[in-house]
N, C-alpha and C. Protein backbone atom coordinates (compact mmCIF):
# COMPACT_ATOMS: atom_id res chain seq x y z
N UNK A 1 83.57 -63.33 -58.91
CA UNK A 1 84.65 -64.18 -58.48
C UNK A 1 84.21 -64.98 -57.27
N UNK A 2 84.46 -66.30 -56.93
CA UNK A 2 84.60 -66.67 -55.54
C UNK A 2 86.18 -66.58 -54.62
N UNK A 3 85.39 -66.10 -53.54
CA UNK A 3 86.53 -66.31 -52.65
C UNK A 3 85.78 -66.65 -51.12
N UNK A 4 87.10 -66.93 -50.54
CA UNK A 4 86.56 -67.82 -49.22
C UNK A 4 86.54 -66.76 -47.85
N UNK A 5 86.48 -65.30 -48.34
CA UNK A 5 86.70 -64.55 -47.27
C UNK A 5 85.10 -63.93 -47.07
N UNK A 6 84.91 -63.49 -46.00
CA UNK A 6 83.76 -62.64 -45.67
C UNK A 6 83.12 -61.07 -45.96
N UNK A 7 82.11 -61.13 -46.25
CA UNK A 7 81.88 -59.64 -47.07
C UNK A 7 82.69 -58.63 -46.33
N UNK A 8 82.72 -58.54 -45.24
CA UNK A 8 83.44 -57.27 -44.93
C UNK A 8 84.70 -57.27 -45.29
N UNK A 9 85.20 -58.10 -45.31
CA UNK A 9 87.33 -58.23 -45.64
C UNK A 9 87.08 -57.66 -47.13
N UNK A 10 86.05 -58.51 -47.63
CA UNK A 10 86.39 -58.01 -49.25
C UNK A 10 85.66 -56.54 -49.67
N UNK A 11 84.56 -55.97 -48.74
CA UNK A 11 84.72 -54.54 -49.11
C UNK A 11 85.50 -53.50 -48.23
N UNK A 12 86.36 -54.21 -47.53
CA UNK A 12 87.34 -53.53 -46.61
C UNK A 12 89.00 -53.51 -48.23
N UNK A 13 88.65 -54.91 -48.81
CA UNK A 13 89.86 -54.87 -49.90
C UNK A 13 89.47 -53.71 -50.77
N UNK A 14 88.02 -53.67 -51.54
CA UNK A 14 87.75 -52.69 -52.39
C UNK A 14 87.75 -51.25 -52.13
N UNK A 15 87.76 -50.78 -51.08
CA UNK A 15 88.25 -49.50 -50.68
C UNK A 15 89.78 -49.20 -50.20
N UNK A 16 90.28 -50.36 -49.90
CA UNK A 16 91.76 -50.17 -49.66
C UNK A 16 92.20 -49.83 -51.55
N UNK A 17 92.08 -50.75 -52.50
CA UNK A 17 92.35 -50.49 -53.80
C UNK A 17 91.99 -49.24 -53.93
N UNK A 18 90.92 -48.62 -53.87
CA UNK A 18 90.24 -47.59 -54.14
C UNK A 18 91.61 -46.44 -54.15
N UNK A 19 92.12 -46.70 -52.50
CA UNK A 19 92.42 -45.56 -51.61
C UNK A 19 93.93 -45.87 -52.59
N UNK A 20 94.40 -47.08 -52.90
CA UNK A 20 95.82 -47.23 -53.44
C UNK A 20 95.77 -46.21 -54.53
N UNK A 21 94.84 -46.41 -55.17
CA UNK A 21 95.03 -45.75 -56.81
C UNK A 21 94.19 -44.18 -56.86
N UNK A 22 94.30 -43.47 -55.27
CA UNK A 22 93.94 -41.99 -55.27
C UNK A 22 92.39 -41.97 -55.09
N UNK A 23 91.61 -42.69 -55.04
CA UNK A 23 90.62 -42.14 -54.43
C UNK A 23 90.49 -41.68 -53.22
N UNK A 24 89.66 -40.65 -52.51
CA UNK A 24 89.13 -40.51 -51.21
C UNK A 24 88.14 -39.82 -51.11
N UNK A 25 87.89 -40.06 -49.53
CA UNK A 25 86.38 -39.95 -48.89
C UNK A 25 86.35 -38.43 -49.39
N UNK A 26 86.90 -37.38 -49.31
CA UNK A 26 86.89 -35.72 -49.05
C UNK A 26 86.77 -35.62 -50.67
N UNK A 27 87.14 -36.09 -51.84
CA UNK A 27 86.92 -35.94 -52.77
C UNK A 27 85.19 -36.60 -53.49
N UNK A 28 85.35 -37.69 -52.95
CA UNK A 28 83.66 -38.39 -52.66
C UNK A 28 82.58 -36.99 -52.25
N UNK A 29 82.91 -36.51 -51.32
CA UNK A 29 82.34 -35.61 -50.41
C UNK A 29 82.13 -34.84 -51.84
N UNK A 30 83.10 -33.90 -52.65
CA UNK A 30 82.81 -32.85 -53.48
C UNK A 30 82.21 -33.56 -55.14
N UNK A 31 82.23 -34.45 -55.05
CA UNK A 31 81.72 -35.00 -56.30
C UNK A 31 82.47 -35.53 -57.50
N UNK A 32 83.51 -35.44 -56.59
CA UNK A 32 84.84 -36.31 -57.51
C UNK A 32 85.15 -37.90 -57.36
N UNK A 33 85.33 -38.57 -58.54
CA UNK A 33 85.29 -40.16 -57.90
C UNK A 33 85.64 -40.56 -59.22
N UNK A 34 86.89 -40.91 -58.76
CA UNK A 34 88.55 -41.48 -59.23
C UNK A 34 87.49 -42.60 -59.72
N UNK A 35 87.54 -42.99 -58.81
CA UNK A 35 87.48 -44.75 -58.67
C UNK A 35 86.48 -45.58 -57.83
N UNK A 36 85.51 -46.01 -57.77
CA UNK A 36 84.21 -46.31 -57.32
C UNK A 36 84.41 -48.18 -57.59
N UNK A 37 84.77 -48.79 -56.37
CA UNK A 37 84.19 -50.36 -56.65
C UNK A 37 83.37 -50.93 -55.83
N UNK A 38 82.60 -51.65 -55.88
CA UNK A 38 81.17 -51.54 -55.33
C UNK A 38 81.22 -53.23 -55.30
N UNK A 39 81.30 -53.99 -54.14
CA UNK A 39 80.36 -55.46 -54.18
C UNK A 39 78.66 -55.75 -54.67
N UNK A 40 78.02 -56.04 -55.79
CA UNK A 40 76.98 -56.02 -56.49
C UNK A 40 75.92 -57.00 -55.63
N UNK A 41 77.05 -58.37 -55.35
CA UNK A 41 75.99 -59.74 -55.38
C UNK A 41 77.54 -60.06 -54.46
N UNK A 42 76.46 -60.49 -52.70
CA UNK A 42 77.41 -61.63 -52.41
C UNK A 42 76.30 -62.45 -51.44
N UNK A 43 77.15 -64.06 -51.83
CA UNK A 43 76.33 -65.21 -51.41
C UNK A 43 75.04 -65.07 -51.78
N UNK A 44 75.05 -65.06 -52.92
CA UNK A 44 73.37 -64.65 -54.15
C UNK A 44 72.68 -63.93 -53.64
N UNK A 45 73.11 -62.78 -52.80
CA UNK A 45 72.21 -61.46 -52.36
C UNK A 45 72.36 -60.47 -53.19
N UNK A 46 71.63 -59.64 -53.86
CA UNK A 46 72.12 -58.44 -54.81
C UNK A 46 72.43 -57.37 -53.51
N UNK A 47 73.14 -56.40 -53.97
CA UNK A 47 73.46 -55.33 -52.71
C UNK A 47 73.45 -54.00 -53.59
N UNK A 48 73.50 -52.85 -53.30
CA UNK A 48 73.56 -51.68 -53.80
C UNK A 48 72.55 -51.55 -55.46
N UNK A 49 71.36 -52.11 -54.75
CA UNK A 49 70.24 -52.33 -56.13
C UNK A 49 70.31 -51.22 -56.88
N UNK A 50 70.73 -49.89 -56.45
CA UNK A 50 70.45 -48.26 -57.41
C UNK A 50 71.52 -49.01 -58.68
N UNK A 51 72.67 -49.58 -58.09
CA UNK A 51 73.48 -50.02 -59.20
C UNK A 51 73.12 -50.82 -60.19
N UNK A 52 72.51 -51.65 -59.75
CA UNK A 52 72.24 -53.36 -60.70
C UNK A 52 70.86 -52.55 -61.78
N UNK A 53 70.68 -50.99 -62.31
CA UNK A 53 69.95 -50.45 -63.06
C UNK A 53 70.87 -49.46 -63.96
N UNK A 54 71.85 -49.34 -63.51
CA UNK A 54 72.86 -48.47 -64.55
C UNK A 54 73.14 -49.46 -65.94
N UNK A 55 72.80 -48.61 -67.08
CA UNK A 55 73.21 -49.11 -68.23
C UNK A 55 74.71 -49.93 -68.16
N UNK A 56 75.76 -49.39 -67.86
CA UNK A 56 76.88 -50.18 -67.91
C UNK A 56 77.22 -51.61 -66.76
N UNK A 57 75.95 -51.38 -66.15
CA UNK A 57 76.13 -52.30 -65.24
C UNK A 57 74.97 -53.51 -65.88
N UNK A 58 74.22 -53.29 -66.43
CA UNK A 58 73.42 -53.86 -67.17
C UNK A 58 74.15 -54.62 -68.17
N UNK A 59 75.04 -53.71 -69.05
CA UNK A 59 75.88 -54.37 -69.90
C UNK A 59 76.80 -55.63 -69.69
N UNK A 60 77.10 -55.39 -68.54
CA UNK A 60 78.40 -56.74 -67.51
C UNK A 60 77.19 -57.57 -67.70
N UNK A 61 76.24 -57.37 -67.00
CA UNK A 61 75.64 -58.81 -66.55
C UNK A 61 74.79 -59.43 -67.23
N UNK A 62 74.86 -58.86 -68.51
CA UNK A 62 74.52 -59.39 -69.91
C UNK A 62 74.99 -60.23 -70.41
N UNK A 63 76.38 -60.00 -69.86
CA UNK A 63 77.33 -60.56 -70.60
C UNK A 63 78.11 -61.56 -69.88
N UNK A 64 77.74 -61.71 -68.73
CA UNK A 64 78.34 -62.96 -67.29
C UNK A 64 77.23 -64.32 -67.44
N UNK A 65 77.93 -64.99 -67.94
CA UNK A 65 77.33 -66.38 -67.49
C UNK A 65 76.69 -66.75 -66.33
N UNK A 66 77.44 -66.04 -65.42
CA UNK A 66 76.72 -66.86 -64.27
C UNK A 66 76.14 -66.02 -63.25
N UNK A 67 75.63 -64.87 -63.78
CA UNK A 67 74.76 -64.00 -63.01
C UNK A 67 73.14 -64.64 -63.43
């Protein structure tokens, strides 16, 4: 997506969602994880590279035009 805000606001948004729909840190901690959203690519930087090798993440960007 584009948006006009700065990486931190928007992975400050993706953990606020996170936290809306029951995830948390203490469950993270034991190996539980609701819900995991992760910024991949911002301002054409890849970020969290262990990710951009997961099969299902492979699959998205197979399938995105504009990656």
């Amino acid at each position: 997506f584009r948006s006009n805000h700065g990486m931190p606001q928007i992975e400050r948004s993706l953990k606020y969602i996170e936290k809306m729909c029951g995830s948390t840190a203490a469950e993270h901690r034991r190996g539980i994880v609701k819900l995991d959203l992760d910024l991949l690519m911002f301002d054409g930087k890849k970020l969290h590279t262990k990710d951009w090798t997961r099969s299902y993440v492979r699959r998205l960007i197979k399938d995105d035009p504009y990656i």
